[in-house]
N, C-alpha and C. Protein backbone atom coordinates (compact mmCIF):
# COMPACT_ATOMS: atom_id res chain seq x y z
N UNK A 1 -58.19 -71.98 -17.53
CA UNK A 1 -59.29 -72.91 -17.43
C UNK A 1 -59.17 -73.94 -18.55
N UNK A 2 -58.99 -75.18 -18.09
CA UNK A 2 -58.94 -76.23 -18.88
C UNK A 2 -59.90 -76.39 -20.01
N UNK A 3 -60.06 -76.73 -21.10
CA UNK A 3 -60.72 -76.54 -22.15
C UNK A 3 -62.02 -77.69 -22.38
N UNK A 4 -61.55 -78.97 -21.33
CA UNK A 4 -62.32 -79.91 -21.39
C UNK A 4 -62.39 -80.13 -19.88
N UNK A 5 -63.40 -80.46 -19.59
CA UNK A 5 -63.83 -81.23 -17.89
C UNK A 5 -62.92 -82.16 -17.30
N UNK A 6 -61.84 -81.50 -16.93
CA UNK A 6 -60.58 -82.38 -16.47
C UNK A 6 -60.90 -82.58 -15.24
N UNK A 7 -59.98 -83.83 -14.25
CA UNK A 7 -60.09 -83.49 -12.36
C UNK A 7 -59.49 -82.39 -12.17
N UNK A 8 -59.78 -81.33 -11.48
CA UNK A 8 -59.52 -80.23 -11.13
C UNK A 8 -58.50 -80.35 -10.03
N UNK A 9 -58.50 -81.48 -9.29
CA UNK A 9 -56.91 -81.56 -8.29
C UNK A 9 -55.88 -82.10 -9.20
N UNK A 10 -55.75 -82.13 -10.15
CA UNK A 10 -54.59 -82.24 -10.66
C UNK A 10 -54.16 -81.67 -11.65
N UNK A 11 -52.71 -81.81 -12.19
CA UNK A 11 -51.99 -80.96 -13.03
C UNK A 11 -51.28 -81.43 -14.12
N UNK A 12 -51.48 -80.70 -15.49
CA UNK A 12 -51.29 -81.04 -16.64
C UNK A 12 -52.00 -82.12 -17.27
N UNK A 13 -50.59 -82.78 -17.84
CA UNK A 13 -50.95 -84.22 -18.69
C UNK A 13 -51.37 -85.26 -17.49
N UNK A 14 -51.35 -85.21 -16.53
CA UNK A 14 -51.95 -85.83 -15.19
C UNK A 14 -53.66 -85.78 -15.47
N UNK A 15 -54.05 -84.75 -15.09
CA UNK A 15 -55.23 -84.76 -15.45
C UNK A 15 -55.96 -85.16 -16.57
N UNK A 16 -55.55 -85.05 -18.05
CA UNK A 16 -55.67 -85.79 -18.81
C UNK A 16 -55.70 -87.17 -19.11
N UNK A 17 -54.76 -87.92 -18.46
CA UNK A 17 -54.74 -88.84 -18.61
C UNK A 17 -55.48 -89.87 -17.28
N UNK A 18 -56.07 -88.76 -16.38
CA UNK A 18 -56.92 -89.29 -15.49
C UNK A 18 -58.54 -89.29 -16.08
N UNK A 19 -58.39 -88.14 -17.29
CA UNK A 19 -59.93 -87.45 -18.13
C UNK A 19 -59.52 -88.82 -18.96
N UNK A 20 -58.68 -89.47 -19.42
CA UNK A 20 -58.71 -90.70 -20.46
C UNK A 20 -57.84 -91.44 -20.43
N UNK A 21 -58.09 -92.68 -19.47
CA UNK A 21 -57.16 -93.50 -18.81
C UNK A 21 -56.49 -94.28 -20.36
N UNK A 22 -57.37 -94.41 -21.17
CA UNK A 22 -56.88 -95.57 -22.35
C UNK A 22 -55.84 -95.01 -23.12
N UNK A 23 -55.87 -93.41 -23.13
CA UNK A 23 -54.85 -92.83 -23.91
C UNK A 23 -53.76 -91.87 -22.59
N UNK A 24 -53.61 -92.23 -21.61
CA UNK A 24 -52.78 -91.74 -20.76
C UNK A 24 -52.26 -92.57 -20.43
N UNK A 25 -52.84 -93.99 -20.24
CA UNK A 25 -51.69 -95.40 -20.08
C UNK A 25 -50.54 -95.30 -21.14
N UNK A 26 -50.77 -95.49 -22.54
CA UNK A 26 -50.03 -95.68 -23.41
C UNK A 26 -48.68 -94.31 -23.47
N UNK A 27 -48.98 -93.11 -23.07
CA UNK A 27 -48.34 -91.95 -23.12
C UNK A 27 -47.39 -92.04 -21.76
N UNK A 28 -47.88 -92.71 -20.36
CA UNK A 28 -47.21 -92.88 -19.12
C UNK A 28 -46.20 -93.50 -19.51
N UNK A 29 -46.32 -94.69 -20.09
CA UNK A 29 -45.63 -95.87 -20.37
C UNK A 29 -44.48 -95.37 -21.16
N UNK A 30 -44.98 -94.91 -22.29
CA UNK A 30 -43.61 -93.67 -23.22
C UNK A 30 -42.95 -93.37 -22.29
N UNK A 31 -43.21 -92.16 -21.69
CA UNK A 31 -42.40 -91.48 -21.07
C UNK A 31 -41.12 -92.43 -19.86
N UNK A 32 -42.24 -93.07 -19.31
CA UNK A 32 -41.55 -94.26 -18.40
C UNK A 32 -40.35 -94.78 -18.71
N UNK A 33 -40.26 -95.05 -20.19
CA UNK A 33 -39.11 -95.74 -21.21
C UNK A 33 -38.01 -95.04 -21.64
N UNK A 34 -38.47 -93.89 -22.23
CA UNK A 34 -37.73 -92.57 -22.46
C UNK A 34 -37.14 -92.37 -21.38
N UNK A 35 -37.29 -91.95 -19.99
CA UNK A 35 -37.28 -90.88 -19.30
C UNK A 35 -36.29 -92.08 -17.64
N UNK A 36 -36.90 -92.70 -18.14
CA UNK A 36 -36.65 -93.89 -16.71
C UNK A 36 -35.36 -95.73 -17.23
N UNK A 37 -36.10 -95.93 -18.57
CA UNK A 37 -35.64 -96.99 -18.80
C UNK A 37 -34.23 -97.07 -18.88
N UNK A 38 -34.07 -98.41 -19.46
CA UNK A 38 -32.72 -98.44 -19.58
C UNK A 38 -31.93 -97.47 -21.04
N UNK A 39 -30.86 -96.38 -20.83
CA UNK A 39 -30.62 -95.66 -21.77
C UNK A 39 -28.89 -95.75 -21.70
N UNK A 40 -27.90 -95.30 -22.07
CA UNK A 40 -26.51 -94.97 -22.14
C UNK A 40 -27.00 -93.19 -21.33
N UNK A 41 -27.93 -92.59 -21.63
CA UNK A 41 -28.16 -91.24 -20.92
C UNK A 41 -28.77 -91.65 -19.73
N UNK A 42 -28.46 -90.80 -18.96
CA UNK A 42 -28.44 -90.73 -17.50
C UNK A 42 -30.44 -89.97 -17.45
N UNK A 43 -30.84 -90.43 -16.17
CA UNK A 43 -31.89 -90.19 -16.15
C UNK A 43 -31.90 -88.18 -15.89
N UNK A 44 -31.44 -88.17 -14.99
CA UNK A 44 -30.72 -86.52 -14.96
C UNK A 44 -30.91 -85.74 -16.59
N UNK A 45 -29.89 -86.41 -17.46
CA UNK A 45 -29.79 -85.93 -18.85
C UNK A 45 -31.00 -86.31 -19.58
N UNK A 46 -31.99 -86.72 -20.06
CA UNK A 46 -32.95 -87.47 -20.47
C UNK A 46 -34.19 -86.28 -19.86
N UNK A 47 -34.29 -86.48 -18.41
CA UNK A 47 -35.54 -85.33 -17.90
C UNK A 47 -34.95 -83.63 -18.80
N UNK A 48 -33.16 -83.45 -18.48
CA UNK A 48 -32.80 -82.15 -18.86
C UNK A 48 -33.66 -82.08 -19.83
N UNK A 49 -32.98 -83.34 -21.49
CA UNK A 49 -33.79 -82.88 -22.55
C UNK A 49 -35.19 -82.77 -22.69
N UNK A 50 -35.57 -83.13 -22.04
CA UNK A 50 -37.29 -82.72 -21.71
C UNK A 50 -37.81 -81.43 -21.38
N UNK A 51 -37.06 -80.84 -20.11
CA UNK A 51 -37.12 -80.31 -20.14
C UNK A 51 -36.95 -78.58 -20.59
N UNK A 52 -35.71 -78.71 -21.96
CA UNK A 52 -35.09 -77.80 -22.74
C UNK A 52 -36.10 -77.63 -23.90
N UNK A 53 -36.40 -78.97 -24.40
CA UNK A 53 -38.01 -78.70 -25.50
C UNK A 53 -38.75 -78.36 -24.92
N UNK A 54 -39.08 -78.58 -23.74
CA UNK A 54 -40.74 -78.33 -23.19
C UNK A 54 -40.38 -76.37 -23.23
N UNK A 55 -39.13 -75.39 -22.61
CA UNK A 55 -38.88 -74.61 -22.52
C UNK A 55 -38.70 -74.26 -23.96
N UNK A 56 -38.69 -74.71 -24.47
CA UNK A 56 -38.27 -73.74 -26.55
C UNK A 56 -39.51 -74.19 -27.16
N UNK A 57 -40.51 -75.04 -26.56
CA UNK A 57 -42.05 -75.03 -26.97
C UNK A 57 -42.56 -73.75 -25.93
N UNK A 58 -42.13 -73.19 -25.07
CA UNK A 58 -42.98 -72.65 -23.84
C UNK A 58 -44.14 -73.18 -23.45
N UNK A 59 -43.55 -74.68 -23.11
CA UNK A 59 -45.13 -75.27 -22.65
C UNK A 59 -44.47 -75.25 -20.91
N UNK A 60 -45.18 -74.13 -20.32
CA UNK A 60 -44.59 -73.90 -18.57
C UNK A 60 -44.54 -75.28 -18.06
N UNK A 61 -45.77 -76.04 -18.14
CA UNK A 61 -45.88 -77.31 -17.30
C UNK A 61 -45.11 -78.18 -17.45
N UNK A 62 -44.85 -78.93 -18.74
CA UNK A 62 -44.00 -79.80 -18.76
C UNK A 62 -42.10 -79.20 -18.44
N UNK A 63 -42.00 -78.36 -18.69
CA UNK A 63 -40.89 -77.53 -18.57
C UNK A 63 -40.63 -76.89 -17.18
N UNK A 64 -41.86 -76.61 -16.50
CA UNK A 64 -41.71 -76.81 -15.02
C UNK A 64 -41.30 -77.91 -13.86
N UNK A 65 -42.27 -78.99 -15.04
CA UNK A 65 -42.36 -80.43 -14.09
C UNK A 65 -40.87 -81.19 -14.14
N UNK A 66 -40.22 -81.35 -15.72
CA UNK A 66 -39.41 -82.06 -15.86
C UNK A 66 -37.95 -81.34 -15.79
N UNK A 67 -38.04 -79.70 -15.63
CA UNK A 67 -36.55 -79.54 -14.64
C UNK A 67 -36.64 -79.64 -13.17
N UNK A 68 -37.95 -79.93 -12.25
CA UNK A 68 -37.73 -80.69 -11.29
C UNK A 68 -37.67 -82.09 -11.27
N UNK A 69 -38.06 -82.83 -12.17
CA UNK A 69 -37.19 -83.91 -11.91
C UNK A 69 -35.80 -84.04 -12.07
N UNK A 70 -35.77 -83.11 -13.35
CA UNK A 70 -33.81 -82.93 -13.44
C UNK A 70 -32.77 -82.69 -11.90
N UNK A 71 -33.58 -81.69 -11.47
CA UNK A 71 -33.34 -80.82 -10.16
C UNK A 71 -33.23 -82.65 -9.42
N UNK A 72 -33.95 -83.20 -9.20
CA UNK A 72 -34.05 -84.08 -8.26
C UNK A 72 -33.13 -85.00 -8.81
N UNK A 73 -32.65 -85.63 -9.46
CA UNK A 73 -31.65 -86.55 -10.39
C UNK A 73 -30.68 -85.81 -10.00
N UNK A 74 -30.60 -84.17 -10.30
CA UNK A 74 -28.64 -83.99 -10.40
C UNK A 74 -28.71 -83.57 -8.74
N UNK A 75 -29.40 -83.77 -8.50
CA UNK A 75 -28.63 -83.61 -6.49
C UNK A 75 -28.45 -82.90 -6.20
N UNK A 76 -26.66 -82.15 -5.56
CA UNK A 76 -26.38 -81.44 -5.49
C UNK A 76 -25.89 -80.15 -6.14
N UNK A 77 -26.04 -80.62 -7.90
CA UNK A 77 -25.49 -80.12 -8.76
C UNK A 77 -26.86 -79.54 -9.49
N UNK A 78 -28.42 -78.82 -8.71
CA UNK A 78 -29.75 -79.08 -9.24
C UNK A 78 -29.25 -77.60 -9.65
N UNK A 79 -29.04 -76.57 -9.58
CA UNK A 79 -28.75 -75.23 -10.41
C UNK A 79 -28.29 -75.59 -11.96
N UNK A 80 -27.69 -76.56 -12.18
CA UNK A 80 -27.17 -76.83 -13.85
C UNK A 80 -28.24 -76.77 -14.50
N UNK A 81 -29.67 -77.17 -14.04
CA UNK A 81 -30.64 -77.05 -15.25
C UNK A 81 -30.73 -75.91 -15.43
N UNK A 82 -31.23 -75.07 -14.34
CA UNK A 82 -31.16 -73.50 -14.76
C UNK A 82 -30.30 -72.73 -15.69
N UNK A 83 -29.16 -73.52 -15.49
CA UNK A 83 -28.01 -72.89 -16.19
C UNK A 83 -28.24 -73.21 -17.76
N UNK A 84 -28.97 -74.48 -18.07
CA UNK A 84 -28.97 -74.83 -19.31
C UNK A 84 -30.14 -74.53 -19.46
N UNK A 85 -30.94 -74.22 -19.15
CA UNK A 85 -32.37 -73.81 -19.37
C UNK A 85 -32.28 -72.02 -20.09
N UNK A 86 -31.52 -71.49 -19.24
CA UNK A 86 -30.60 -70.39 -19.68
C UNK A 86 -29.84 -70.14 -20.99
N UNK A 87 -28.80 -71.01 -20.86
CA UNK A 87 -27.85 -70.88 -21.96
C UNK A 87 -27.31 -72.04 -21.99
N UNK A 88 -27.36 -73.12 -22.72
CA UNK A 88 -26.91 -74.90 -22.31
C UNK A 88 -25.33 -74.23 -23.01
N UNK A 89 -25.04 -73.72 -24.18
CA UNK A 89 -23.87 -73.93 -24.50
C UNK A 89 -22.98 -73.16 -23.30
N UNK A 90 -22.81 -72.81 -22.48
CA UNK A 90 -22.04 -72.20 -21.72
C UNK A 90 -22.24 -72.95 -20.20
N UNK A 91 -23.89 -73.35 -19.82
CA UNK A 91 -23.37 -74.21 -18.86
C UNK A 91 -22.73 -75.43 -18.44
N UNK A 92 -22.34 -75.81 -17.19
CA UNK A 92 -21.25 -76.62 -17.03
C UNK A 92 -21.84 -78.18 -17.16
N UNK A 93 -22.09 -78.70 -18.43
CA UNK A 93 -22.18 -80.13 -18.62
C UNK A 93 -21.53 -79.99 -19.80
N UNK A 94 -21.22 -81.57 -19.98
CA UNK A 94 -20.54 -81.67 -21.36
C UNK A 94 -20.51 -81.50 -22.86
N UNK A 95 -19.60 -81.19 -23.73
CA UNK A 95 -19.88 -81.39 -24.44
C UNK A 95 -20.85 -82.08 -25.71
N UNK A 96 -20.99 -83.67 -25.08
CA UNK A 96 -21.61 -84.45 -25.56
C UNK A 96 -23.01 -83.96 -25.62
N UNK A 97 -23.69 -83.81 -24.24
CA UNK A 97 -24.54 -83.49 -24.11
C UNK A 97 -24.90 -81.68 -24.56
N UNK A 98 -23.95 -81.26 -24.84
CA UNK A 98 -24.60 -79.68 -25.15
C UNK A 98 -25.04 -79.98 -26.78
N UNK A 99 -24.06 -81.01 -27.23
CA UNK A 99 -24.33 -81.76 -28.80
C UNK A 99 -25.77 -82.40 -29.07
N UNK A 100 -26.10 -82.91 -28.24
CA UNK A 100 -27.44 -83.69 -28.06
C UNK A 100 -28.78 -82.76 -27.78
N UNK A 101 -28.15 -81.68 -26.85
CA UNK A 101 -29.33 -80.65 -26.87
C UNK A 101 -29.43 -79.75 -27.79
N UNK A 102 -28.51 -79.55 -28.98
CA UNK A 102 -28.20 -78.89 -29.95
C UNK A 102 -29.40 -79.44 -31.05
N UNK A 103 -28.94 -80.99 -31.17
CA UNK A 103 -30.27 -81.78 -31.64
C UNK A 103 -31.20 -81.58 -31.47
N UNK A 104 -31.51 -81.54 -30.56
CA UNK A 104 -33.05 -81.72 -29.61
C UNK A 104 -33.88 -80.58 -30.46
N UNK A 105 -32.93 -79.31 -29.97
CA UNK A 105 -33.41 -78.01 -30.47
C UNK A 105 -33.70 -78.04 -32.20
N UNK A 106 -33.26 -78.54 -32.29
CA UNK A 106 -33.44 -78.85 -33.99
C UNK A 106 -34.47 -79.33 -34.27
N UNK A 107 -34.89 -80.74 -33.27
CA UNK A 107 -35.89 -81.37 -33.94
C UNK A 107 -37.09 -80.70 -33.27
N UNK A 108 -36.89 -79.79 -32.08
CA UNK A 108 -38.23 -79.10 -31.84
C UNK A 108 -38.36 -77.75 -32.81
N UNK A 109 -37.58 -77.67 -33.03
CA UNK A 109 -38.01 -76.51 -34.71
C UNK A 109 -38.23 -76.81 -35.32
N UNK A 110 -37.51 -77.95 -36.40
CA UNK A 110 -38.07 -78.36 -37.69
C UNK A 110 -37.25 -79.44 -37.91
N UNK A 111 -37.36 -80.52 -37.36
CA UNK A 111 -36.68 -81.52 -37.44
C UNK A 111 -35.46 -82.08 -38.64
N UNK A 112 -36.21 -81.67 -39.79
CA UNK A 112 -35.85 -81.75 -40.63
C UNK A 112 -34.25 -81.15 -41.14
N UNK A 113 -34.01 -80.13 -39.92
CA UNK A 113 -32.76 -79.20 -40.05
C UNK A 113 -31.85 -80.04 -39.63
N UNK A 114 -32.24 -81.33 -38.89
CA UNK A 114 -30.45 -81.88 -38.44
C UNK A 114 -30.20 -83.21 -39.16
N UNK A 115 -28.54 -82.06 -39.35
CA UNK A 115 -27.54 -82.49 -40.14
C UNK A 115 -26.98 -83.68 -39.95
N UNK A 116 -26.80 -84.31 -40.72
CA UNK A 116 -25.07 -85.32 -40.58
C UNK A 116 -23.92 -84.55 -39.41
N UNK A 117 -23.44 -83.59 -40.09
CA UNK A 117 -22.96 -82.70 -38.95
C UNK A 117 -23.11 -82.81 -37.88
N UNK A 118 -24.38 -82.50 -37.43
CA UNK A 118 -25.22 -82.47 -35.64
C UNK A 118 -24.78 -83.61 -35.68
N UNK A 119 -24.87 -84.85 -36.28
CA UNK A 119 -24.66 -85.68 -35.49
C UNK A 119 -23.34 -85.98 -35.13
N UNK A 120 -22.32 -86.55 -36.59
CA UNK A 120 -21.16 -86.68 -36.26
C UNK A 120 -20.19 -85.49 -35.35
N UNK A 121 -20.85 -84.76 -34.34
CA UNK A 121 -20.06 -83.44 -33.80
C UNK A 121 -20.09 -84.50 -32.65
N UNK A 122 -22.19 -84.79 -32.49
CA UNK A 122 -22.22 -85.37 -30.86
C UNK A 122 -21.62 -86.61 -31.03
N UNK A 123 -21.02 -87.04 -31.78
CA UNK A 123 -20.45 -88.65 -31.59
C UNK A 123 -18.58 -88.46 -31.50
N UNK A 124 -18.33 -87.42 -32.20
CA UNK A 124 -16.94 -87.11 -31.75
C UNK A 124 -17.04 -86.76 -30.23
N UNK A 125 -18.03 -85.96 -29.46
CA UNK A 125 -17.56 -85.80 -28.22
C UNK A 125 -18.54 -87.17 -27.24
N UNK A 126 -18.57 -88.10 -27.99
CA UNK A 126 -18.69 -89.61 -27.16
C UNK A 126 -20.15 -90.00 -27.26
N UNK A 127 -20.83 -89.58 -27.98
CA UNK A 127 -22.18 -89.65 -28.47
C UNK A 127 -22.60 -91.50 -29.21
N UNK A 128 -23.16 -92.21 -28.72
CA UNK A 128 -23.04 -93.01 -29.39
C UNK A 128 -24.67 -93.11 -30.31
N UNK A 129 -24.79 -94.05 -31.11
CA UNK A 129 -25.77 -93.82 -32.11
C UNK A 129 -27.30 -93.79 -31.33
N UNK A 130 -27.24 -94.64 -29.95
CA UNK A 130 -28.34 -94.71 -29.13
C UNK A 130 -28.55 -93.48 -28.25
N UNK A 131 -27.70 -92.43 -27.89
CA UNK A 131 -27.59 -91.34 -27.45
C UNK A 131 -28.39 -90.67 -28.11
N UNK A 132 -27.84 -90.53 -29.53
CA UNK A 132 -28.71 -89.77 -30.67
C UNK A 132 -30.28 -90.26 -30.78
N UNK A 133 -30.65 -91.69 -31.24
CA UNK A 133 -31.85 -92.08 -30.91
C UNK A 133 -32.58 -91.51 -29.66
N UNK A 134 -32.14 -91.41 -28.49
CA UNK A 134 -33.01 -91.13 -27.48
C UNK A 134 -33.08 -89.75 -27.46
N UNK A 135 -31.86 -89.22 -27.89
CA UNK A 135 -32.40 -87.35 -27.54
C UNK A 135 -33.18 -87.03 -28.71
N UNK A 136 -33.17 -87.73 -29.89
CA UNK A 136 -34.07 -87.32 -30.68
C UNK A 136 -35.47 -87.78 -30.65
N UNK A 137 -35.82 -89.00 -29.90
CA UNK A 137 -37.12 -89.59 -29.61
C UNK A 137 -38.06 -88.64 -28.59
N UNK A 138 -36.87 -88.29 -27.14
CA UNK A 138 -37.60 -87.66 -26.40
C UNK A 138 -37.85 -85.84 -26.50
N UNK A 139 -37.26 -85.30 -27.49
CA UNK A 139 -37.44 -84.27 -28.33
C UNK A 139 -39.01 -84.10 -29.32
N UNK A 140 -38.35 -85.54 -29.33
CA UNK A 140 -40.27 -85.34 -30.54
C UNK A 140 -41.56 -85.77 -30.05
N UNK A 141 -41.39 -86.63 -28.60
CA UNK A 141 -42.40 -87.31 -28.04
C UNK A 141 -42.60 -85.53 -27.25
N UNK A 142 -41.31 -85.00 -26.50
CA UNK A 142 -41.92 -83.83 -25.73
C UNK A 142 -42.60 -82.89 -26.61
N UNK A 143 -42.39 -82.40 -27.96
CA UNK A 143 -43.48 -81.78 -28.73
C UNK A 143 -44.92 -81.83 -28.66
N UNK A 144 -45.12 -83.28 -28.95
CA UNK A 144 -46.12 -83.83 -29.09
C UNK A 144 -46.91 -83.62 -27.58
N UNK A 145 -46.26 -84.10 -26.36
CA UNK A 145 -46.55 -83.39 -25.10
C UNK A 145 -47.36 -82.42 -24.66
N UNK A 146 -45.96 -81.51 -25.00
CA UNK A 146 -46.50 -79.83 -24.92
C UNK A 146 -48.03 -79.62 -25.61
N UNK A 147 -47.97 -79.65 -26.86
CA UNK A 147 -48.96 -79.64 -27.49
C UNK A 147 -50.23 -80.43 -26.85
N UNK A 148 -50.43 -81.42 -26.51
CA UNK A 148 -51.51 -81.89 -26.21
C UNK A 148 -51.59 -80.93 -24.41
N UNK A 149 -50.95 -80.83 -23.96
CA UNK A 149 -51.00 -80.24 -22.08
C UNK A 149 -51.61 -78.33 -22.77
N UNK A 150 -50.39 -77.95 -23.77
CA UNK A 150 -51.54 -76.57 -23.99
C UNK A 150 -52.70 -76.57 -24.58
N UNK A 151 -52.92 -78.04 -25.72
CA UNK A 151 -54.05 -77.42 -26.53
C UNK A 151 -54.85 -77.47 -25.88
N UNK A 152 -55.05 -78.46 -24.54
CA UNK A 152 -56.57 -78.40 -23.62
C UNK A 152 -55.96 -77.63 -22.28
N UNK A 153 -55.33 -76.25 -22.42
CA UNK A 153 -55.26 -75.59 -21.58
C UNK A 153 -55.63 -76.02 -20.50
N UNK A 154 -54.43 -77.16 -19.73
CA UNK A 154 -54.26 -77.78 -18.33
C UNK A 154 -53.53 -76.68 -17.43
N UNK A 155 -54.01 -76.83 -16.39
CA UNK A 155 -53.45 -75.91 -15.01
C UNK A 155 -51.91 -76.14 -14.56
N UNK A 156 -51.64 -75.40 -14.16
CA UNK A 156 -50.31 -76.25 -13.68
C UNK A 156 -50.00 -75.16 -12.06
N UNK A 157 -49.33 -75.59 -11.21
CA UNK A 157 -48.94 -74.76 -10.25
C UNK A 157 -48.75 -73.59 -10.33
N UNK A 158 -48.38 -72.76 -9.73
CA UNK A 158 -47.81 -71.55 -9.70
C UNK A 158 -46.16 -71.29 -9.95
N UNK A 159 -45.48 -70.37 -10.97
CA UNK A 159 -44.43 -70.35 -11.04
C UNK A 159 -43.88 -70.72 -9.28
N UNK A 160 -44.02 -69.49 -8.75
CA UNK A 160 -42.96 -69.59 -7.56
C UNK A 160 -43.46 -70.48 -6.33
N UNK A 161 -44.51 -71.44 -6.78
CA UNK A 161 -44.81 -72.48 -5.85
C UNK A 161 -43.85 -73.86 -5.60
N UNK A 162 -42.07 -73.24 -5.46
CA UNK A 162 -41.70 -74.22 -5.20
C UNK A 162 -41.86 -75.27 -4.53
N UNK A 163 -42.57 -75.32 -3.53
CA UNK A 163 -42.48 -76.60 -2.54
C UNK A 163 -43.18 -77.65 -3.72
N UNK A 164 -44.62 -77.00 -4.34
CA UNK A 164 -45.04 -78.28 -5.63
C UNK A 164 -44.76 -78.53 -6.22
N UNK A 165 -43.81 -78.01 -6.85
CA UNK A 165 -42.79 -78.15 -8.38
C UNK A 165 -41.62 -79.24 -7.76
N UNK A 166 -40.94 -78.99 -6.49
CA UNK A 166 -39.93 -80.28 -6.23
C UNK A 166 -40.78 -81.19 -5.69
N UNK A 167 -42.37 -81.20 -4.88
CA UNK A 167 -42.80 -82.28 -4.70
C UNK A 167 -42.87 -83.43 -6.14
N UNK A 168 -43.27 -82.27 -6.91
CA UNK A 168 -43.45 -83.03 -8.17
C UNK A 168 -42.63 -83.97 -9.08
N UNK A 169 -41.14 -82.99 -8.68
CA UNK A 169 -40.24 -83.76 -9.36
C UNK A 169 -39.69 -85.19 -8.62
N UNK A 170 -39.80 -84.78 -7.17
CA UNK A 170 -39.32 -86.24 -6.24
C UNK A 170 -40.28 -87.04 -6.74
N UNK A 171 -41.69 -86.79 -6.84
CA UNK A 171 -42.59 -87.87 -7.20
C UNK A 171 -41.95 -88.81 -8.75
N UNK A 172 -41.59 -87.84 -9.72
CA UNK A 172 -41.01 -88.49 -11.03
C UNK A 172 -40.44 -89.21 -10.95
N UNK A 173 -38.92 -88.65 -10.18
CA UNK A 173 -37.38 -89.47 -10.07
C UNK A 173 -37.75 -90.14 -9.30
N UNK A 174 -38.47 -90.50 -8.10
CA UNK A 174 -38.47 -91.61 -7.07
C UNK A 174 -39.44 -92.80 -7.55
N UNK A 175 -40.93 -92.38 -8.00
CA UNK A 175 -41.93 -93.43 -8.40
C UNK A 175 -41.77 -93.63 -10.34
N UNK A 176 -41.76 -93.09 -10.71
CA UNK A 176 -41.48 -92.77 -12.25
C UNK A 176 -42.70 -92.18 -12.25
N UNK A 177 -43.34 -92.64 -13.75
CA UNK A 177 -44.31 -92.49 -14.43
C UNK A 177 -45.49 -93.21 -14.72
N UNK A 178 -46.11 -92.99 -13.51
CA UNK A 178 -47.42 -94.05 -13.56
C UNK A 178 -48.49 -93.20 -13.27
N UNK A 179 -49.51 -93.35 -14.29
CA UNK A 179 -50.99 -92.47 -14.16
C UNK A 179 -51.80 -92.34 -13.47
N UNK A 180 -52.25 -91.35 -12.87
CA UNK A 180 -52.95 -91.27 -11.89
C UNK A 180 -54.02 -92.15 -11.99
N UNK A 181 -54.51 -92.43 -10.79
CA UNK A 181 -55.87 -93.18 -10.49
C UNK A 181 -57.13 -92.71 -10.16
């Protein structure tokens, strides 16, 4: 039960930002940029890292929502999130990117832990300095996320309610990120 008088047909940071359009515009729009804009990361890779913090915060919703958009971005190849949701260093994406989620994980622990190292590893395997900027932006914006979707204990689907979890994600990858009305 949501903690504040949210719309009750909807889910998560959705509802929130339908409970406060002035501060859910500005947060849509983030994500929109992050997640959609123009990046060197692929929109596929971008939702992943979203969805790998939202999973090492255990915030279910955003970590539900944004490996179906991943799911919907990698196509035929939609089991890889699982796989990295799982164990990223062993599943089958690249290097670069297992470097970048290496980051990520860093800055959702304690930001403060990544190295020179972390970086110059992900730039030897083709990482360029804007790579790094974005997995570390959308690492710290998804914190911030999580946190606001659990602290007002928002609803979210049912684990095994797949049909809403990929409605959800086609809605991401196809319309982006625009706040409910």
């Amino acid at each position: 039960m949501p903690h504040i008088p949210v719309p009750d047909n909807l889910y998560g940071i959705r509802s929130l930002a339908a409970w406060r359009p002035e501060t859910g515009k500005p947060l849509y729009e983030l994500a929109e940029v992050l997640l959609r804009g123009h990046s060197p990361l692929s929109s596929a890779e971008r939702e992943l890292i979203a969805a790998f913090v939202s999973h090492k915060n255990d915030c279910f919703y955003c970590m539900s929502s944004h490996a179906a958009a991943a799911r919907y971005w990698y196509k035929d190849e939609k089991q890889t999130v699982d796989l990295v949701l799982d164990d990223y260093m062993n599943a089958p994406i690249s290097e670069k990117l297992k470097s970048l989620l290496t980051i990520a994980g860093k800055v959702q622990r304690d930001a403060r832990t990544v190295l020179t190292e972390d970086v110059e590893k992900a730039k030897q395997h083709g990482a360029t300095d804007r790579d790094v900027h974005d997995a570390v932006l959308i690492a710290a914006v998804f914190c911030m996320y999580n946190r606001y979707v659990d602290g007002l204990a928002t609803i979210a689907p049912a684990a095994d309610d797949y049909k809403a979890w990929e409605e959800m994600g086609k809605r991401m990858g196809s319309k982006g990120y625009i706040p409910p009305r």
